[in-house]
C-alpha atoms as a PDB file:
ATOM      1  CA  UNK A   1     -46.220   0.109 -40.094  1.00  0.00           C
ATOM      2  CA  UNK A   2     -42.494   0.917 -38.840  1.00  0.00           C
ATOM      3  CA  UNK A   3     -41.987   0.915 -35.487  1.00  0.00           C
ATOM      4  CA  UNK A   4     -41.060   3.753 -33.554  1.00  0.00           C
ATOM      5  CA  UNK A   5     -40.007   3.422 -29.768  1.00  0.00           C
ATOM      6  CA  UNK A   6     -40.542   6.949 -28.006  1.00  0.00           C
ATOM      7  CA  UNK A   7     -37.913   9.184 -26.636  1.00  0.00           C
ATOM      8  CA  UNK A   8     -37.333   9.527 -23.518  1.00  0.00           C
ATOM      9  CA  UNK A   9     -39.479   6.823 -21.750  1.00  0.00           C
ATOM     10  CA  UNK A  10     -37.521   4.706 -20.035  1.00  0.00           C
ATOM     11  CA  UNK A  11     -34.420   6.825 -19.518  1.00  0.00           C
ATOM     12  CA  UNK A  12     -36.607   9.788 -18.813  1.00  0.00           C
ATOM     13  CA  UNK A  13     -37.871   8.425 -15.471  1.00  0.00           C
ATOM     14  CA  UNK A  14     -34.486   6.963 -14.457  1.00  0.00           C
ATOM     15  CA  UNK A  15     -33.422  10.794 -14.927  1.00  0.00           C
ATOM     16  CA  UNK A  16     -36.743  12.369 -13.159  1.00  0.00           C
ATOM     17  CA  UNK A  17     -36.172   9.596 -10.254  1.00  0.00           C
ATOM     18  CA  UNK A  18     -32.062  10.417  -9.749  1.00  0.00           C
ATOM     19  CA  UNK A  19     -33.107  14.015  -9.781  1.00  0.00           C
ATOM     20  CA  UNK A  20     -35.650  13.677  -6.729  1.00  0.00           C
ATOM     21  CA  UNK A  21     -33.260  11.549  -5.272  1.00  0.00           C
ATOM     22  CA  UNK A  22     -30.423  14.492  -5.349  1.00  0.00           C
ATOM     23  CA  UNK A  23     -32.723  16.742  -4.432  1.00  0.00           C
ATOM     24  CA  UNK A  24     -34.310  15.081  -1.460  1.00  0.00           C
ATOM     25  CA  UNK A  25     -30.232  14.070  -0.303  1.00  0.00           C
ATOM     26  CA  UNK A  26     -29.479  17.667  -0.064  1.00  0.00           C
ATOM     27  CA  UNK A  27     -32.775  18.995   1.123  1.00  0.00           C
ATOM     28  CA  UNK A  28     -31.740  16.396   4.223  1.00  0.00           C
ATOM     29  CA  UNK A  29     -28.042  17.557   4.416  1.00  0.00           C
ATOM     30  CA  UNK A  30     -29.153  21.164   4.688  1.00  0.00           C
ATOM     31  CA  UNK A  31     -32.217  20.439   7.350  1.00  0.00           C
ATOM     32  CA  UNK A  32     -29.534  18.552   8.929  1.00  0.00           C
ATOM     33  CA  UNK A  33     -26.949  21.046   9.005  1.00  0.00           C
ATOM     34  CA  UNK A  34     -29.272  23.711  10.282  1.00  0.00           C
ATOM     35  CA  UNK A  35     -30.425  21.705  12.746  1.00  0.00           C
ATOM     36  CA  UNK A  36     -26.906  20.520  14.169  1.00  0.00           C
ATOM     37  CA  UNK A  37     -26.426  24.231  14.167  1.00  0.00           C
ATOM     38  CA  UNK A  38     -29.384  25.286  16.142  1.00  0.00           C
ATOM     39  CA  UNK A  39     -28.736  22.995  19.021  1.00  0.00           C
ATOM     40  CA  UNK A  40     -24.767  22.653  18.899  1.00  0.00           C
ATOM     41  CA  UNK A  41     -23.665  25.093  21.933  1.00  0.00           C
ATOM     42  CA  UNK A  42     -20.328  25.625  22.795  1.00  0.00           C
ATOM     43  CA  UNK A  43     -18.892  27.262  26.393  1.00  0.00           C
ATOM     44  CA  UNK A  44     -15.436  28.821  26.736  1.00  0.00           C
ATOM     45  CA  UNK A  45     -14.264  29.902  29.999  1.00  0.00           C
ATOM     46  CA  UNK A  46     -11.187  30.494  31.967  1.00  0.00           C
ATOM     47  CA  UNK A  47     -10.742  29.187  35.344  1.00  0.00           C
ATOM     48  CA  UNK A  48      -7.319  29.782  37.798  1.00  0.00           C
ATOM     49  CA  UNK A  49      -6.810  26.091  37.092  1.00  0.00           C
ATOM     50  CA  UNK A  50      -6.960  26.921  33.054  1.00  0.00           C
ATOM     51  CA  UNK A  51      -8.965  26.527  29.907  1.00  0.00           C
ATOM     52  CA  UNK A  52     -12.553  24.816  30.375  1.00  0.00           C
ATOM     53  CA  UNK A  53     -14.710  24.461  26.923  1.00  0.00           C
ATOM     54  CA  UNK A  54     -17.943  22.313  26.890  1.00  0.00           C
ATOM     55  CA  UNK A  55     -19.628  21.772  23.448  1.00  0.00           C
ATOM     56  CA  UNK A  56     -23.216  20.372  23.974  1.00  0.00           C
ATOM     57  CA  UNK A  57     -25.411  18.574  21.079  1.00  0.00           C
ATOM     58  CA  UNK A  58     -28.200  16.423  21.095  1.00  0.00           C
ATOM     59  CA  UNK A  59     -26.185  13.695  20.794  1.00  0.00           C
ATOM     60  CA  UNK A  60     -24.071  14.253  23.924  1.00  0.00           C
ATOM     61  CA  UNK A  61     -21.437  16.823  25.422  1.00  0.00           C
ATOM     62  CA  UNK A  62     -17.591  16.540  25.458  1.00  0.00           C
ATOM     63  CA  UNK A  63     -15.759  18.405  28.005  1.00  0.00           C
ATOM     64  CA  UNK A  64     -11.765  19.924  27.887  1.00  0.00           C
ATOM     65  CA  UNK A  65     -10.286  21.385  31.133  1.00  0.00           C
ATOM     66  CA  UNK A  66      -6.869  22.371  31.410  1.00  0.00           C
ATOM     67  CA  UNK A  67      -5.924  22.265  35.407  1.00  0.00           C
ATOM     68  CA  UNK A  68      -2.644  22.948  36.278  1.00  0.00           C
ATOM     69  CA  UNK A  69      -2.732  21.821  39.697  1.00  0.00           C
ATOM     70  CA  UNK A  70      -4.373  18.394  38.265  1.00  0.00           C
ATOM     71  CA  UNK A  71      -2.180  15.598  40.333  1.00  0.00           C
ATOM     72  CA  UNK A  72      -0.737  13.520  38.153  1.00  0.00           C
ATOM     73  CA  UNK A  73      -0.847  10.591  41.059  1.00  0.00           C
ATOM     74  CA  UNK A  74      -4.572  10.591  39.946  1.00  0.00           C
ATOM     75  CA  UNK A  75      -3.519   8.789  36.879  1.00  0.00           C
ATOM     76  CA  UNK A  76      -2.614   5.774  38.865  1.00  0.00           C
ATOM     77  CA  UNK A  77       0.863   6.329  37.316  1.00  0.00           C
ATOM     78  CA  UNK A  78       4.148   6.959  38.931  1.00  0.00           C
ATOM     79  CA  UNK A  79       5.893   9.769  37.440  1.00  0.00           C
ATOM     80  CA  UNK A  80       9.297  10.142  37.097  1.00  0.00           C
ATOM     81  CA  UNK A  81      11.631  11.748  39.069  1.00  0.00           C
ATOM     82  CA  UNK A  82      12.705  14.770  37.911  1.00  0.00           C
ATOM     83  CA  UNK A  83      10.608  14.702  35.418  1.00  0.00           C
ATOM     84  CA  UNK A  84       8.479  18.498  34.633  1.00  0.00           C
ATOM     85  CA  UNK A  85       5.494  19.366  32.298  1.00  0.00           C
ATOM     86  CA  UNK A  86       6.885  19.877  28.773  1.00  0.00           C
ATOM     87  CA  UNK A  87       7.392  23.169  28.177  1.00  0.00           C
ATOM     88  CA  UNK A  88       5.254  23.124  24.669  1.00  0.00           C
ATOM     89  CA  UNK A  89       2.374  21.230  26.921  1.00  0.00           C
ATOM     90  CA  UNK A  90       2.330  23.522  30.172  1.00  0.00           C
ATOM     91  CA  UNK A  91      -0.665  21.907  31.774  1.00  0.00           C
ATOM     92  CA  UNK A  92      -2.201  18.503  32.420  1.00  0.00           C
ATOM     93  CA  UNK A  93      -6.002  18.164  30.820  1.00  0.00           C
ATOM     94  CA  UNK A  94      -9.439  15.954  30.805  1.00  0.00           C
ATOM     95  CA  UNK A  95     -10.985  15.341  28.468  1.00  0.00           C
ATOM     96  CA  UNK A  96     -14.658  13.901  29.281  1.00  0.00           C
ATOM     97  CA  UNK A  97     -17.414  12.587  26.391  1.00  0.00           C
ATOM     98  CA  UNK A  98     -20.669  11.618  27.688  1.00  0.00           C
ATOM     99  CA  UNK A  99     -23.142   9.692  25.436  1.00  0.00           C
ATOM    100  CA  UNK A 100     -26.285  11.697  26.266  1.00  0.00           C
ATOM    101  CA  UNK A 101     -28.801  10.340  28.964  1.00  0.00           C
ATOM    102  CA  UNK A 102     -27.821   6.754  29.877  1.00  0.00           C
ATOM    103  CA  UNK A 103     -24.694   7.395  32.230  1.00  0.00           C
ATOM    104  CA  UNK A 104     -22.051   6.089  29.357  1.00  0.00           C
ATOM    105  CA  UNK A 105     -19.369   8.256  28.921  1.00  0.00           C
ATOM    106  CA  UNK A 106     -15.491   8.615  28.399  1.00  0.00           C
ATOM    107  CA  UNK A 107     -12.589  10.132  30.208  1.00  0.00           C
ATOM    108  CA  UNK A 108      -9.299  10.501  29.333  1.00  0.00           C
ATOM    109  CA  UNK A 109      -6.412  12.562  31.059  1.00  0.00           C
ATOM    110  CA  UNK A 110      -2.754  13.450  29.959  1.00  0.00           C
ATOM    111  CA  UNK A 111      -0.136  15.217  30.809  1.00  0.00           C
ATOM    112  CA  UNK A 112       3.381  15.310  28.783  1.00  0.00           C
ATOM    113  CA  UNK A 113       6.422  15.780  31.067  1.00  0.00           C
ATOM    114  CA  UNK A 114       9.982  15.748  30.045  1.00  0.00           C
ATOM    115  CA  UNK A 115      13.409  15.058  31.500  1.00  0.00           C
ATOM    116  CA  UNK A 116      17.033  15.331  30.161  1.00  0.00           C
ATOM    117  CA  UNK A 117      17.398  11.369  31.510  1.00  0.00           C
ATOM    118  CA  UNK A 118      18.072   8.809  28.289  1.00  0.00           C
ATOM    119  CA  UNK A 119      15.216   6.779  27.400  1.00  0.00           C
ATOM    120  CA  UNK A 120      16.853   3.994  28.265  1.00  0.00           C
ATOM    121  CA  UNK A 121      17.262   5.379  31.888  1.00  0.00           C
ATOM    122  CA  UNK A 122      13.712   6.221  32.210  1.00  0.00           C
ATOM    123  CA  UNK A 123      12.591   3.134  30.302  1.00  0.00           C
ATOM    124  CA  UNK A 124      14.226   1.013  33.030  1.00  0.00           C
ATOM    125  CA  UNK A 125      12.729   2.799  36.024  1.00  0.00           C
ATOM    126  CA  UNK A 126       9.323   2.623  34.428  1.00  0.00           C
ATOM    127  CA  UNK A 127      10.187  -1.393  33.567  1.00  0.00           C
ATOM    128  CA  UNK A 128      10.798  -1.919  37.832  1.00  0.00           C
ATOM    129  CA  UNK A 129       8.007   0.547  38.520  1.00  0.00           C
ATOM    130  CA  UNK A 130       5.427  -1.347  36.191  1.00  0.00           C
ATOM    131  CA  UNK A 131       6.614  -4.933  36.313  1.00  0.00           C
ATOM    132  CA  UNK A 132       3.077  -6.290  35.182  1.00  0.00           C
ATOM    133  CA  UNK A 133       2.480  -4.070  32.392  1.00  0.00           C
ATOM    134  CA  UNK A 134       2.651  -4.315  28.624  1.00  0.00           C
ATOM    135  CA  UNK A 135       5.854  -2.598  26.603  1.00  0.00           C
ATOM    136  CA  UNK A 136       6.257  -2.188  23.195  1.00  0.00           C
ATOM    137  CA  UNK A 137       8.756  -0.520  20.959  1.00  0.00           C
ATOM    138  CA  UNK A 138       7.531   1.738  18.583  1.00  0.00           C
ATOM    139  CA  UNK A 139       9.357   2.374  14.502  1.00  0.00           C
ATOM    140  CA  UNK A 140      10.655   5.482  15.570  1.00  0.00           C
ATOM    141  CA  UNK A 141      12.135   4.538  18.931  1.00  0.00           C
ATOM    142  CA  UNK A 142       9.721   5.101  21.217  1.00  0.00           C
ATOM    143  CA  UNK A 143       8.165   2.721  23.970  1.00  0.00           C
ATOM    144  CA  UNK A 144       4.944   2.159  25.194  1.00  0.00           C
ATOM    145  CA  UNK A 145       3.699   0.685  28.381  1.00  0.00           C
ATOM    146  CA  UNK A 146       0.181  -0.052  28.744  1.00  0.00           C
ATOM    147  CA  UNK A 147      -2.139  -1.643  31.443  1.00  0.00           C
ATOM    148  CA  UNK A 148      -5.944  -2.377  30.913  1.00  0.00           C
ATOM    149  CA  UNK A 149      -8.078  -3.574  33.579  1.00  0.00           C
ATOM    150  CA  UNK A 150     -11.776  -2.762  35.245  1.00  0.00           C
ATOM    151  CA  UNK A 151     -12.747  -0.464  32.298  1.00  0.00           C
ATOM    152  CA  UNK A 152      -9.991   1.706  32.636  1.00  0.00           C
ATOM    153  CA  UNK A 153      -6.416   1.790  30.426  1.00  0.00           C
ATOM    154  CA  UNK A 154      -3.141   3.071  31.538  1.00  0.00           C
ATOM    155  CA  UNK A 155      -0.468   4.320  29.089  1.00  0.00           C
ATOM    156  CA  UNK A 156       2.952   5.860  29.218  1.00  0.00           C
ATOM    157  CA  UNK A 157       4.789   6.479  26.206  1.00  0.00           C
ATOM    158  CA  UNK A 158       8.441   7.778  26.325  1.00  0.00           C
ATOM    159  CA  UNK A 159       9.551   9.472  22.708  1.00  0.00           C
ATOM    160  CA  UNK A 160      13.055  11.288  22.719  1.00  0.00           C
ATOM    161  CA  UNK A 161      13.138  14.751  21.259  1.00  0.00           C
ATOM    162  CA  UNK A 162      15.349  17.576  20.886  1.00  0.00           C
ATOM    163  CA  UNK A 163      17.780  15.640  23.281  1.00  0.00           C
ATOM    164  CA  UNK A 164      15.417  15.317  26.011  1.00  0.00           C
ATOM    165  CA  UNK A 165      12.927  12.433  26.942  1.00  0.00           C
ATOM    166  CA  UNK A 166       9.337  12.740  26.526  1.00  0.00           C
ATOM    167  CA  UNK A 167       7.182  10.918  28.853  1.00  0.00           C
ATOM    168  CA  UNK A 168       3.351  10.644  28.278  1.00  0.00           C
ATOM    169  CA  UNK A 169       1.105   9.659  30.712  1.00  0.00           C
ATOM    170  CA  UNK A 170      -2.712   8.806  29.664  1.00  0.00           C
ATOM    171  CA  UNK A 171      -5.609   7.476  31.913  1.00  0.00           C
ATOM    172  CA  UNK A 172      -8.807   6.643  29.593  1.00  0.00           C
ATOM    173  CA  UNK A 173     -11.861   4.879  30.994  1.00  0.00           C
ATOM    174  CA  UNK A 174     -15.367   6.256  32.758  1.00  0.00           C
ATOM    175  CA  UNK A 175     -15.054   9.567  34.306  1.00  0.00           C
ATOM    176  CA  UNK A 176     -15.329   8.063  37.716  1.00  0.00           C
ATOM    177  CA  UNK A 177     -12.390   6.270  37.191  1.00  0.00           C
ATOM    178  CA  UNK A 178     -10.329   9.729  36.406  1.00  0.00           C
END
């Protein structure tokens, strides 16, 4: 008797098993989706200070308030004289991301300030101002100066443009600390 193998066997349950495999992947992506969508809330207000949005999920909330009168002292970084809030980047903000229930969360503040001062100029005060801390030079001219310590990191990052300096100045570490 010849032999004859039958169709679709083997290859037919390697095709019935992908297809409940697809299936099931975006049954999940969908109950996912509707879910994230159910219990994602997001808050805009406006405050004197500025802009506040809060976006809540179950996974955690971030927080982004624009205050104007934010002192930038409470960066734990001298700014420099002279120096005023860019005029593309009229206020300071903070920026806070907490991890859900167990008191772990993020904060990070920055303002962007300018002066007509060289780099160089405000490079050296911010060399005698922050003796301790790193600097680098960046490919396109720019420096950073950084400082890390107690959970916390300090940054300022001077770019030049449009012939005047750009001076950064970011605080990241637990909301406490900011």
């Amino acid at each position: 008797m010849p032999y004859h193998p039958q169709r679709g066997g083997v290859v037919g349950s390697l095709l019935l098993i992908l297809g409940i495999l697809v299936l099931a992947t975006v049954v999940t992506i969908v109950a996912g989706g509707i879910y994230l969508a159910r219990n994602v809330h997001v808050t805009a207000s406006k405050t004197q200070q500025g802009k506040d949005v809060t976006v809540e999920t179950p996974f955690g909330s971030l927080n982004v308030r624009e205050d104007a009168r934010l002192d930038p002292k409470r960066l734990g970084v001298p700014l420099y004289p002279g120096a005023v809030l860019a005029q593309d980047h009229h206020k300071l903000a903070k920026v806070e991301l907490n991890f859900g229930n167990d008191g772990q969360g993020l904060a990070i503040v920055a303002g962007e300030y300018t002066t007509p001062d060289s780099i160089d100029k405000v490079r050296e005060f911010y060399r005698a101002e922050l003796p301790h801390w790193m600097v680098s030079e960046g490919r396109h001219g720019d420096v950073h100066f950084s400082f890390t310590e107690g959970g916390y990191k300090r940054m300022v990052v001077l770019k030049e443009r449009g012939g005047l300096t750009c001076i950064a100045l970011v605080s990241i570490g637990a909301p406490a600390a900011n």
